[in-house]
N, C-alpha and C. Protein backbone atom coordinates (compact mmCIF):
# COMPACT_ATOMS: atom_id res chain seq x y z
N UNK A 1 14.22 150.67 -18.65
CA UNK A 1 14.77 149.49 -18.00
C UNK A 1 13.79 148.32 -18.15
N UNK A 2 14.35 147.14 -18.28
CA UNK A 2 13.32 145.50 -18.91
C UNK A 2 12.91 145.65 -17.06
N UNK A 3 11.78 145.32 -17.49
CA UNK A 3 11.09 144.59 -16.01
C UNK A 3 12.15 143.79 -15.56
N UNK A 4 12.25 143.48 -14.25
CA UNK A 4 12.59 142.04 -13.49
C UNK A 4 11.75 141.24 -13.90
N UNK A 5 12.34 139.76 -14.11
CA UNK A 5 10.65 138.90 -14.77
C UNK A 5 10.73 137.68 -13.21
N UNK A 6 9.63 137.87 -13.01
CA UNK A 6 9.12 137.05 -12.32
C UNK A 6 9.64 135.83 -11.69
N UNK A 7 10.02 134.87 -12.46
CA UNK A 7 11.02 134.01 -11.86
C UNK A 7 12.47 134.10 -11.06
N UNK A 8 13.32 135.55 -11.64
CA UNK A 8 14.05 136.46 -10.94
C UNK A 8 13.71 136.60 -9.36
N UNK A 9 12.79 136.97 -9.44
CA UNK A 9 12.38 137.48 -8.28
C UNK A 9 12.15 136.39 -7.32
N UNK A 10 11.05 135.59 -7.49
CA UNK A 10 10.94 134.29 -6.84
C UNK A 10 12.40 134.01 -6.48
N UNK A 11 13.26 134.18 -7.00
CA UNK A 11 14.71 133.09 -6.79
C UNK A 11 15.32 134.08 -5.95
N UNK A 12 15.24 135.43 -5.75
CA UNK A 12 15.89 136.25 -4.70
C UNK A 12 15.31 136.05 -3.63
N UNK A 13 13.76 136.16 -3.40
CA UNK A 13 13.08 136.17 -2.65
C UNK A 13 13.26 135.00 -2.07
N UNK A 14 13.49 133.57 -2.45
CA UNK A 14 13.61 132.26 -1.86
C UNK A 14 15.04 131.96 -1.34
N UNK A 15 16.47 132.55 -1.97
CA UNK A 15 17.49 132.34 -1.58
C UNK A 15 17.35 133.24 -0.39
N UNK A 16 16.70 134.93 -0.73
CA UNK A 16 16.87 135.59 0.63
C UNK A 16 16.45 135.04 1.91
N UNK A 17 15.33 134.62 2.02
CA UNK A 17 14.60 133.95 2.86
C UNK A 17 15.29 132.82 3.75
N UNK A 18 16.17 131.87 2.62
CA UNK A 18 16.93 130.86 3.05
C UNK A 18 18.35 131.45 3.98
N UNK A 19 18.70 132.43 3.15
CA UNK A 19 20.10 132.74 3.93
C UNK A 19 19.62 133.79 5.20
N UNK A 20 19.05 134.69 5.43
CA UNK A 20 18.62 135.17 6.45
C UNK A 20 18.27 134.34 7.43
N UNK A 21 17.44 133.09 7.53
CA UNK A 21 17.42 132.10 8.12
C UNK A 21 18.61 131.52 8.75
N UNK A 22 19.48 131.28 8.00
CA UNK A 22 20.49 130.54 8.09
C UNK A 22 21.67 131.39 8.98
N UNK A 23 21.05 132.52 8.68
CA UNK A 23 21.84 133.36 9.32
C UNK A 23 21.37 133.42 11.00
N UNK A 24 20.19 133.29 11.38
CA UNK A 24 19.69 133.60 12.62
C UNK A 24 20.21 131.73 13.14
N UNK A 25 20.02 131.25 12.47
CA UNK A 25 21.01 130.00 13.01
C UNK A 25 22.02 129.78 13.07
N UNK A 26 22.79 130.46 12.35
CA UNK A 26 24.06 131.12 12.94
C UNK A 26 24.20 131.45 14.66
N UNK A 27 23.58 132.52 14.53
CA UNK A 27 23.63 133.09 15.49
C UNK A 27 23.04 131.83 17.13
N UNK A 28 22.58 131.35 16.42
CA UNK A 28 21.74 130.84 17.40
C UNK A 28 22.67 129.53 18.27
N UNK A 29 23.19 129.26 16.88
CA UNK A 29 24.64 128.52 17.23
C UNK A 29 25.99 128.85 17.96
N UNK A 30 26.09 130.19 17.91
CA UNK A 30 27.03 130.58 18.76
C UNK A 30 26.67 131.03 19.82
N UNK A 31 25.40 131.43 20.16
CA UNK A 31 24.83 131.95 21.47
C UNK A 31 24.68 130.36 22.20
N UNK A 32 24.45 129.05 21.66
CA UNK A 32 24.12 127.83 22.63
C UNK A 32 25.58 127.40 23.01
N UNK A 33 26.56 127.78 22.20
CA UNK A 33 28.44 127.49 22.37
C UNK A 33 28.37 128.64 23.71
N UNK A 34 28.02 129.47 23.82
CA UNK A 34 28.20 131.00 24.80
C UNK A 34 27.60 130.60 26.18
N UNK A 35 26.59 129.73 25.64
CA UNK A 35 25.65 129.02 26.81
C UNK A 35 26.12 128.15 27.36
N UNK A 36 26.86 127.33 26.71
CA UNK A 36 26.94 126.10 27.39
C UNK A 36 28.53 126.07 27.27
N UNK A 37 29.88 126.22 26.62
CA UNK A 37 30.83 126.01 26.93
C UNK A 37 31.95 127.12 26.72
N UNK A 38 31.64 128.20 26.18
CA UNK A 38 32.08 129.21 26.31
C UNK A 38 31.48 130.72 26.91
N UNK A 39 32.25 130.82 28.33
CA UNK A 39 31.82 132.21 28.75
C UNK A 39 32.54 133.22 27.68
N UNK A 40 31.58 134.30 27.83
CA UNK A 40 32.28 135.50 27.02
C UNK A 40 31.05 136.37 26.83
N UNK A 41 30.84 137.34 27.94
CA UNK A 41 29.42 137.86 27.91
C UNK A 41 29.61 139.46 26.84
N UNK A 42 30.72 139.57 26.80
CA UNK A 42 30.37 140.71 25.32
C UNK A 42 30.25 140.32 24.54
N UNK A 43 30.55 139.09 23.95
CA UNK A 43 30.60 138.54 22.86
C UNK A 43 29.20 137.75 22.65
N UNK A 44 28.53 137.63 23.50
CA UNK A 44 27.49 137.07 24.13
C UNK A 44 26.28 138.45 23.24
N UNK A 45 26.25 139.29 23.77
CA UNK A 45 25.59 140.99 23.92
C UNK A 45 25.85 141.35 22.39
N UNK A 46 27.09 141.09 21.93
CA UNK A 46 27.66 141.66 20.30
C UNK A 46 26.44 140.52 19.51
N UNK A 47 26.38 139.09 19.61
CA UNK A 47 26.01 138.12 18.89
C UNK A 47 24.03 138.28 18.80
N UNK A 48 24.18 138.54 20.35
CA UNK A 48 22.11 139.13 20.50
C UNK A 48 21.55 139.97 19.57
N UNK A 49 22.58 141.10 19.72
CA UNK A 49 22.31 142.87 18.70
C UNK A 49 22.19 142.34 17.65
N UNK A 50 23.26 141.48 16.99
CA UNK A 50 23.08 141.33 15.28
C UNK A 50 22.02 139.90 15.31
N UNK A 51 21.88 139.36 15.91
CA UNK A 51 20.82 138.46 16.12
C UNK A 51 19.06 139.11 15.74
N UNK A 52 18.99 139.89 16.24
CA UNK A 52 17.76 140.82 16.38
C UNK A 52 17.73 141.36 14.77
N UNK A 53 18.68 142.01 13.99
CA UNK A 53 18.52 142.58 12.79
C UNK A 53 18.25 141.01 12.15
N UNK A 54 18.84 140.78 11.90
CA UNK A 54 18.62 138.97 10.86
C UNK A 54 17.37 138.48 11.38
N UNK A 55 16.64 138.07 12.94
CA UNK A 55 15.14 137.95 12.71
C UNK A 55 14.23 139.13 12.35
N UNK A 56 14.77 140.06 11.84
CA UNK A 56 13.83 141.04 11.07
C UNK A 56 14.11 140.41 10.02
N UNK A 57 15.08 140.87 9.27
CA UNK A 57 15.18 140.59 7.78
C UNK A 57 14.66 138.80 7.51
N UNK A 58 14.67 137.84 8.37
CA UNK A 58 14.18 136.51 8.01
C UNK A 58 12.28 137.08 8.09
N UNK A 59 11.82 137.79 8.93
CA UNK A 59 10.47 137.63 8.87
C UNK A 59 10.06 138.29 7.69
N UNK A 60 10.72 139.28 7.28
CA UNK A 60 10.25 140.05 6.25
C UNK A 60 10.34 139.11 4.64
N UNK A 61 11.16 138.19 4.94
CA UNK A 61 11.11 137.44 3.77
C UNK A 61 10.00 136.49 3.61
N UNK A 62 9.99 135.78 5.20
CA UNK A 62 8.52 135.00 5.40
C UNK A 62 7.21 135.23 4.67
N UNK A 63 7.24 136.71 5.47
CA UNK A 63 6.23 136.92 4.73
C UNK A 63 5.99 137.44 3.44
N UNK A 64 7.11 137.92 2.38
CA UNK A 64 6.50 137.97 0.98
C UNK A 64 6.80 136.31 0.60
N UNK A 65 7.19 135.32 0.98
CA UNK A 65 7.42 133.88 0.63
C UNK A 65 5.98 133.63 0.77
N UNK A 66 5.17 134.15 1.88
CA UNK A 66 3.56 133.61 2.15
C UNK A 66 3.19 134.45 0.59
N UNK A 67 3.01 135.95 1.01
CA UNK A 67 2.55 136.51 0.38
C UNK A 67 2.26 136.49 -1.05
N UNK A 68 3.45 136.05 -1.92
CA UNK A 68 3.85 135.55 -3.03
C UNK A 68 3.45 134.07 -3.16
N UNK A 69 3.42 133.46 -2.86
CA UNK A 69 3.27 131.78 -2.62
C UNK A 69 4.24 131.23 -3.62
N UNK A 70 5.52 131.50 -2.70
CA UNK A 70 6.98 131.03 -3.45
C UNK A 70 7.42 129.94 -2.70
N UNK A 71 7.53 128.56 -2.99
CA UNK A 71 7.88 127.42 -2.12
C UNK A 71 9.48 127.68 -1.91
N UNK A 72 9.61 127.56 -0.36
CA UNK A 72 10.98 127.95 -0.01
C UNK A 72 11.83 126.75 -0.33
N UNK A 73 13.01 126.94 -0.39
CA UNK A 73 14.23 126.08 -1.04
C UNK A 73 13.92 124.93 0.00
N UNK A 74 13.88 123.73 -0.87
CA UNK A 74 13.85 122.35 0.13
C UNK A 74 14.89 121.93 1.15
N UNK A 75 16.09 122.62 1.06
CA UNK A 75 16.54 122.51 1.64
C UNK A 75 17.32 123.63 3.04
N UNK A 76 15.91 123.92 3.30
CA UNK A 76 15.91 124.39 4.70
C UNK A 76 16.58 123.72 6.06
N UNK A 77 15.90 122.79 6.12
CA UNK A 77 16.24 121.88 7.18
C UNK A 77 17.72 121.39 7.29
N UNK A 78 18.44 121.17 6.18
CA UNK A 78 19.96 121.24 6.62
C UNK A 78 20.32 122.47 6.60
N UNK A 79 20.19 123.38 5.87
CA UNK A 79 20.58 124.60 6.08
C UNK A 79 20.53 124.87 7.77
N UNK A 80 19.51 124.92 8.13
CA UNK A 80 19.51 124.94 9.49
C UNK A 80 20.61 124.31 10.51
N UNK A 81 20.47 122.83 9.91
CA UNK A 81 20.96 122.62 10.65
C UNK A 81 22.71 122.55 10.65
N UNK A 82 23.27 122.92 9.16
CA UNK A 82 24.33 123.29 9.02
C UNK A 82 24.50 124.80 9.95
N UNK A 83 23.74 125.51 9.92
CA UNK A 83 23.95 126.84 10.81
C UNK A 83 24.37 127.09 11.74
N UNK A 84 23.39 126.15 12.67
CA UNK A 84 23.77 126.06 14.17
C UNK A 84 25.01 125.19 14.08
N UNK A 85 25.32 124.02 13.38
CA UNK A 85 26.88 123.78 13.83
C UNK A 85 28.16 124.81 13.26
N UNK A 86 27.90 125.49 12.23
CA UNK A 86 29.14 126.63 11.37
C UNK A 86 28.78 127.23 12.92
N UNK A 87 28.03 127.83 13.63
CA UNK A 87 27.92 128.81 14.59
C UNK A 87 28.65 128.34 15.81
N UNK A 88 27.69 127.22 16.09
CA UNK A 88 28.44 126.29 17.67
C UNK A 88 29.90 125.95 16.90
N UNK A 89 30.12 125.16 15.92
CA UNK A 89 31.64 125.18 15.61
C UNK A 89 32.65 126.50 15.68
N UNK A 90 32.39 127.16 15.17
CA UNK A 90 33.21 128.80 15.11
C UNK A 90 33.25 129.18 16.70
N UNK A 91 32.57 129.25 17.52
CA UNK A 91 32.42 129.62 18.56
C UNK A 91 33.13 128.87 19.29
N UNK A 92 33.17 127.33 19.41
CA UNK A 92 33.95 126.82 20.13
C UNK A 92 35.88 127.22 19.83
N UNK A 93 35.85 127.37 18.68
CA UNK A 93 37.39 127.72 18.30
C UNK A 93 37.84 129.23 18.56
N UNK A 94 36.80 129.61 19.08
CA UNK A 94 37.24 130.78 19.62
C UNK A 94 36.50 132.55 19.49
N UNK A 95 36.94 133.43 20.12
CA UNK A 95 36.19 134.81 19.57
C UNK A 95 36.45 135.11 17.77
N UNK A 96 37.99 134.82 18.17
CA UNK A 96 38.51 135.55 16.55
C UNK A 96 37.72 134.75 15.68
N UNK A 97 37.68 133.40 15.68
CA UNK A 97 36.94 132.40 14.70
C UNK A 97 35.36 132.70 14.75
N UNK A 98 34.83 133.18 15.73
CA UNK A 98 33.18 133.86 15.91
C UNK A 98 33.20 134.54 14.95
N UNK A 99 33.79 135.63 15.05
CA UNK A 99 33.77 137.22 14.52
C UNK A 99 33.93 136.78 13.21
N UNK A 100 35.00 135.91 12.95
CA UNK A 100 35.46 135.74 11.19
C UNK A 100 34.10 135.42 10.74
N UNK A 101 33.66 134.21 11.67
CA UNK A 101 32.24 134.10 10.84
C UNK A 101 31.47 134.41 10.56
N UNK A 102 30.85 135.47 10.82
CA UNK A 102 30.06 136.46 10.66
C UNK A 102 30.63 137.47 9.73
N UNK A 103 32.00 137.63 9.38
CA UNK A 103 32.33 138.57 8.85
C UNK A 103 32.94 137.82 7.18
N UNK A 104 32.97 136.74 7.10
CA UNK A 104 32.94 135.65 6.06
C UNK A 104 31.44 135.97 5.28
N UNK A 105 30.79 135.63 6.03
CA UNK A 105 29.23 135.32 5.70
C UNK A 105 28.73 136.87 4.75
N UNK A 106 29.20 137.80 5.96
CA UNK A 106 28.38 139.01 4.93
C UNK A 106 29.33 139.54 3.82
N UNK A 107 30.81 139.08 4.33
CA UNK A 107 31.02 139.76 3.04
C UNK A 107 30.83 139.02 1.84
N UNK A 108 30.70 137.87 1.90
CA UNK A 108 29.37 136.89 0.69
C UNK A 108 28.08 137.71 0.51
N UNK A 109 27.35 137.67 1.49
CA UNK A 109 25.80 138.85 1.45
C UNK A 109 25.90 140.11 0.83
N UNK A 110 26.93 140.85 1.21
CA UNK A 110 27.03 142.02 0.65
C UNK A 110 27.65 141.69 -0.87
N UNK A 111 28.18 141.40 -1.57
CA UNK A 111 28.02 141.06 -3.09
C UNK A 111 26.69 140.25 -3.68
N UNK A 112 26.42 139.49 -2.64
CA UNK A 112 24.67 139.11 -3.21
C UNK A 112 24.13 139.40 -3.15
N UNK A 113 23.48 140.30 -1.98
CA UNK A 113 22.67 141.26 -2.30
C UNK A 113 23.04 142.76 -3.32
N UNK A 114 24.14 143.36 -3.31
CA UNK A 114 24.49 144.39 -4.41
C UNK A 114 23.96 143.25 -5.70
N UNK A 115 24.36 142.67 -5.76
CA UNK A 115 23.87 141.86 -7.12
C UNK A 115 22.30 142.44 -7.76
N UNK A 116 21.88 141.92 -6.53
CA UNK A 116 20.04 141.76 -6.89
C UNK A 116 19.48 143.11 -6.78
N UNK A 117 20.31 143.76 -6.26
CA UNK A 117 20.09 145.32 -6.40
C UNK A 117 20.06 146.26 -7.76
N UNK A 118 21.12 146.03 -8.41
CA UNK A 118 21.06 145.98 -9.70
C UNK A 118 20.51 145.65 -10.85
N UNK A 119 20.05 144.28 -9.99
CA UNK A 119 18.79 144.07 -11.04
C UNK A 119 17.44 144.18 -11.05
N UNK A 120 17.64 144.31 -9.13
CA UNK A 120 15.90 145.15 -9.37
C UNK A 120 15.67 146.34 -10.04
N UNK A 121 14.05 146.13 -10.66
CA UNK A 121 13.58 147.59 -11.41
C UNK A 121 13.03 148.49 -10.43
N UNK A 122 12.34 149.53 -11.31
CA UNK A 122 10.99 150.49 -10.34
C UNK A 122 9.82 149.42 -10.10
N UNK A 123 9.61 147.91 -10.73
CA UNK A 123 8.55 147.54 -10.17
C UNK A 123 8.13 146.87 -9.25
N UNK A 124 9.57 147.03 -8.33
CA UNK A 124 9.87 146.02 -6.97
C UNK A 124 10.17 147.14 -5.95
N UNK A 125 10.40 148.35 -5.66
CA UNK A 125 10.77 149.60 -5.11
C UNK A 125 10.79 148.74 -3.64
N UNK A 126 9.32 148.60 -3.27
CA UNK A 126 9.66 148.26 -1.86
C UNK A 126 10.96 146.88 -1.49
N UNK A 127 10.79 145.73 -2.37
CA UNK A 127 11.52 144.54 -2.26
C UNK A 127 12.91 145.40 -2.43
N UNK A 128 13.17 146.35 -3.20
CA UNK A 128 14.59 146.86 -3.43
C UNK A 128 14.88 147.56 -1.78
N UNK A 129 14.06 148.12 -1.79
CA UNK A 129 14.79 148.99 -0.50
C UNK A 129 14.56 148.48 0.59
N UNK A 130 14.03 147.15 0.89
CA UNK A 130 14.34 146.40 2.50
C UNK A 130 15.91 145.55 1.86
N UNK A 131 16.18 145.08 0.69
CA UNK A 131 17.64 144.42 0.31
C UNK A 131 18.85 145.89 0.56
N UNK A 132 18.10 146.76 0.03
CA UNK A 132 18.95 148.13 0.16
C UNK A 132 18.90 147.98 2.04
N UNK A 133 18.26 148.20 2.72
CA UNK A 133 18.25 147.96 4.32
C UNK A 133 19.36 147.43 4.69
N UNK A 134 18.70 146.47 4.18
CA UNK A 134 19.19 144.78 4.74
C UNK A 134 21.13 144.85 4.39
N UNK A 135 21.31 145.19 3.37
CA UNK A 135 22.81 144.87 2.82
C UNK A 135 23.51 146.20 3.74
N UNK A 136 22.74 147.31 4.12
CA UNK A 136 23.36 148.11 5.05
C UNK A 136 23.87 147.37 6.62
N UNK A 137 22.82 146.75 7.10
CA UNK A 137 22.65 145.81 8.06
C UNK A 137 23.95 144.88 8.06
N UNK A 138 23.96 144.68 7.33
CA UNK A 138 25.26 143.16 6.81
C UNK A 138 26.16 143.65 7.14
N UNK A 139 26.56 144.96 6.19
CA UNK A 139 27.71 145.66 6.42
C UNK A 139 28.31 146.25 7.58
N UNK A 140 27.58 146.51 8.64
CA UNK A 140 27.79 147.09 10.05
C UNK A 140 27.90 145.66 10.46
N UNK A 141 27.12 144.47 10.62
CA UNK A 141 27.34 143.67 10.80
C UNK A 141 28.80 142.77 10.83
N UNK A 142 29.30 143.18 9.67
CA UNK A 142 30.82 142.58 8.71
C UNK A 142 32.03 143.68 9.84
N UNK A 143 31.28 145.03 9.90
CA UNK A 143 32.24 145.86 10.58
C UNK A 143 32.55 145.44 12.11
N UNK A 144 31.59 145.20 12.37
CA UNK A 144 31.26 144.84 14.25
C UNK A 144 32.68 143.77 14.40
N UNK A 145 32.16 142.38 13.29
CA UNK A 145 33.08 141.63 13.31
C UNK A 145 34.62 141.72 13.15
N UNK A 146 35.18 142.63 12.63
CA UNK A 146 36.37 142.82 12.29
C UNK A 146 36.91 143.50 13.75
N UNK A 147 35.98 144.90 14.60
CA UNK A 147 36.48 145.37 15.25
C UNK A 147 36.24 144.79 16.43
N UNK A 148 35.86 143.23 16.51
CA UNK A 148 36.08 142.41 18.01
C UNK A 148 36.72 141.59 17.23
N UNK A 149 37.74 141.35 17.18
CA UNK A 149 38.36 140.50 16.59
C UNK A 149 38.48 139.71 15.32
N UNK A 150 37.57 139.61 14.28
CA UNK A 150 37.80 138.86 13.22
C UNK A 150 38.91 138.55 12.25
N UNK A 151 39.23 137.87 12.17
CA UNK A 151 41.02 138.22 11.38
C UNK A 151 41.14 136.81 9.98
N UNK A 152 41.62 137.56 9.46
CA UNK A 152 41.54 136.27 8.31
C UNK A 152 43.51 135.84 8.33
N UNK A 153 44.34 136.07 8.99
CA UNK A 153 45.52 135.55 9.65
C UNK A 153 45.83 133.93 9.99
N UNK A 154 46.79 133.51 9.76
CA UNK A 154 47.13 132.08 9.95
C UNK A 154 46.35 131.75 8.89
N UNK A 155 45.77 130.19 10.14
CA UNK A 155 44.75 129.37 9.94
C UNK A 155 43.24 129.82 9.72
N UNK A 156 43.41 131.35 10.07
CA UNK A 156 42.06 131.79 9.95
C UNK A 156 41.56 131.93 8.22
N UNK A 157 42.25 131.98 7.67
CA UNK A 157 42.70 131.58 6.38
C UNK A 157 41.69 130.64 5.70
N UNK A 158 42.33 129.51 6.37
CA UNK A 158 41.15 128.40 5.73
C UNK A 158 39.95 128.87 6.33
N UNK A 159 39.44 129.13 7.39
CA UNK A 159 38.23 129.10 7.83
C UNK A 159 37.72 129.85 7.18
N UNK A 160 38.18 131.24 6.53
CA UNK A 160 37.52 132.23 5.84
C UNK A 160 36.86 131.40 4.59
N UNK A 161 38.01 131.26 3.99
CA UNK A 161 37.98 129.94 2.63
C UNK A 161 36.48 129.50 2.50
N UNK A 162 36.45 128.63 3.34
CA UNK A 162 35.48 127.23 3.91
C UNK A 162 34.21 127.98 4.34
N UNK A 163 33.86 129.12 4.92
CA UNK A 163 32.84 129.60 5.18
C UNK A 163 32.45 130.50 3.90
N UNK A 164 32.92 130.91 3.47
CA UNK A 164 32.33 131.77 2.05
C UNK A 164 32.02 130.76 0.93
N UNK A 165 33.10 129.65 0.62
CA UNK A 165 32.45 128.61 -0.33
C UNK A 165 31.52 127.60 0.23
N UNK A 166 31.41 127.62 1.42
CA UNK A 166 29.80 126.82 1.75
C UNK A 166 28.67 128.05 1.51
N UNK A 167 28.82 129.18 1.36
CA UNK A 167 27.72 130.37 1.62
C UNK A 167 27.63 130.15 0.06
N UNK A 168 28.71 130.41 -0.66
CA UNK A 168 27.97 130.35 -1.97
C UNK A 168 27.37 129.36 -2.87
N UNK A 169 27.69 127.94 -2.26
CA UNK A 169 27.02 126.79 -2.33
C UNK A 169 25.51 126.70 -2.10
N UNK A 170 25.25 127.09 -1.12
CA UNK A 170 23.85 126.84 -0.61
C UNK A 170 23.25 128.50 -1.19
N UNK A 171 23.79 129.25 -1.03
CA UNK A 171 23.25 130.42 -2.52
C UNK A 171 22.80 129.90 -3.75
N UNK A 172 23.89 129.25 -4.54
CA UNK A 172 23.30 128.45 -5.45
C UNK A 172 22.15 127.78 -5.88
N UNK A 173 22.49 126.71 -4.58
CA UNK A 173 21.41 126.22 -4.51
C UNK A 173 20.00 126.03 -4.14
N UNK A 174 20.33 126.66 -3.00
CA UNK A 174 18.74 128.12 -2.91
C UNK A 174 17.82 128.84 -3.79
N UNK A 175 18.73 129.24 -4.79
CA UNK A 175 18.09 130.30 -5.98
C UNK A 175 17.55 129.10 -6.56
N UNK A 176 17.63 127.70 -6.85
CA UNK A 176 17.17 126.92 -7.86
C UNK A 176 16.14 126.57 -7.55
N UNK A 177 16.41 125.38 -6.12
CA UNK A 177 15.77 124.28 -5.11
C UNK A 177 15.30 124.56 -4.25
């Protein structure tokens, strides 16, 4: 098998970094909607649990981003701050629209990460098997969402739409910038 070459890697390692992020701002966005204008304390408890796996998987990227000295995608800071509103937005429209979002998002993650899985070699073992982790993570994640409600029905339709082609947008552009 050809090595992974180097620049490969940098670009997983920097998109991962970015979307795991983006992901805990997610979350972070629907927990301040939970806080402040929507009660809903299971949904509240469901959003914490998967909250907790995504600041693992964001620190673990941190630090091979230090470790590596891979400059993270410049555009963090909207990412961010696109996060917390996809999160506080989804949340305000409701549980089913919560759940979709989260369940939009990974099932984007889970083909991007299978991706990079494939193309890691034996000379990344450890980087392979926290993405191997991690895309397990997603997937229970994607499941949680479906079985509190997530529904891609109606109008939920577009929202599915609209949240997977902004995920693969800023994927894109992550791996480059």
């Amino acid at each position: 098998m050809k090595r992974t070459d180097k620049k490969k890697i940098e670009e997983f390692i920097r998109v991962d970094h970015a979307g795991e992020r983006g992901a805990v701002k997610i979350y972070e966005g629907q927990l301040l909607a939970l806080n402040t204008f929507v009660k809903n304390d299971k949904l509240k408890e469901t959003i914490e649990e998967m909250k907790i796996h995504e600041k693992e998987h964001r620190d673990f990227f941190e630090k091979e981003i230090k470790k590596r000295n891979i400059a993270p995608t410049k555009f963090l800071p909207l990412w961010d701050l696109l996060g917390v509103g996809l999160g506080f937005g989804s949340t305000l429209l409701g549980k089913k629209a919560a759940m979709l979002c989260t369940a939009s998002v990974e099932e984007v993650i889970d083909e991007h990460y299978l991706n990079q899985i494939n193309q890691l070699d034996n000379s990344e073992k450890t980087l392979k098997k926290k993405i191997i982790k991690f895309r397990e993570d997603e997937l229970n994640h994607k499941d949680i969402a479906y079985e509190k409600g997530a529904t891609k029905k109606g109008p939920y339709f577009i929202l599915d739409k609209l949240i997977k082609t902004g995920s693969k947008i800023a994927i894109n552009i992550s791996e480059k910038i």
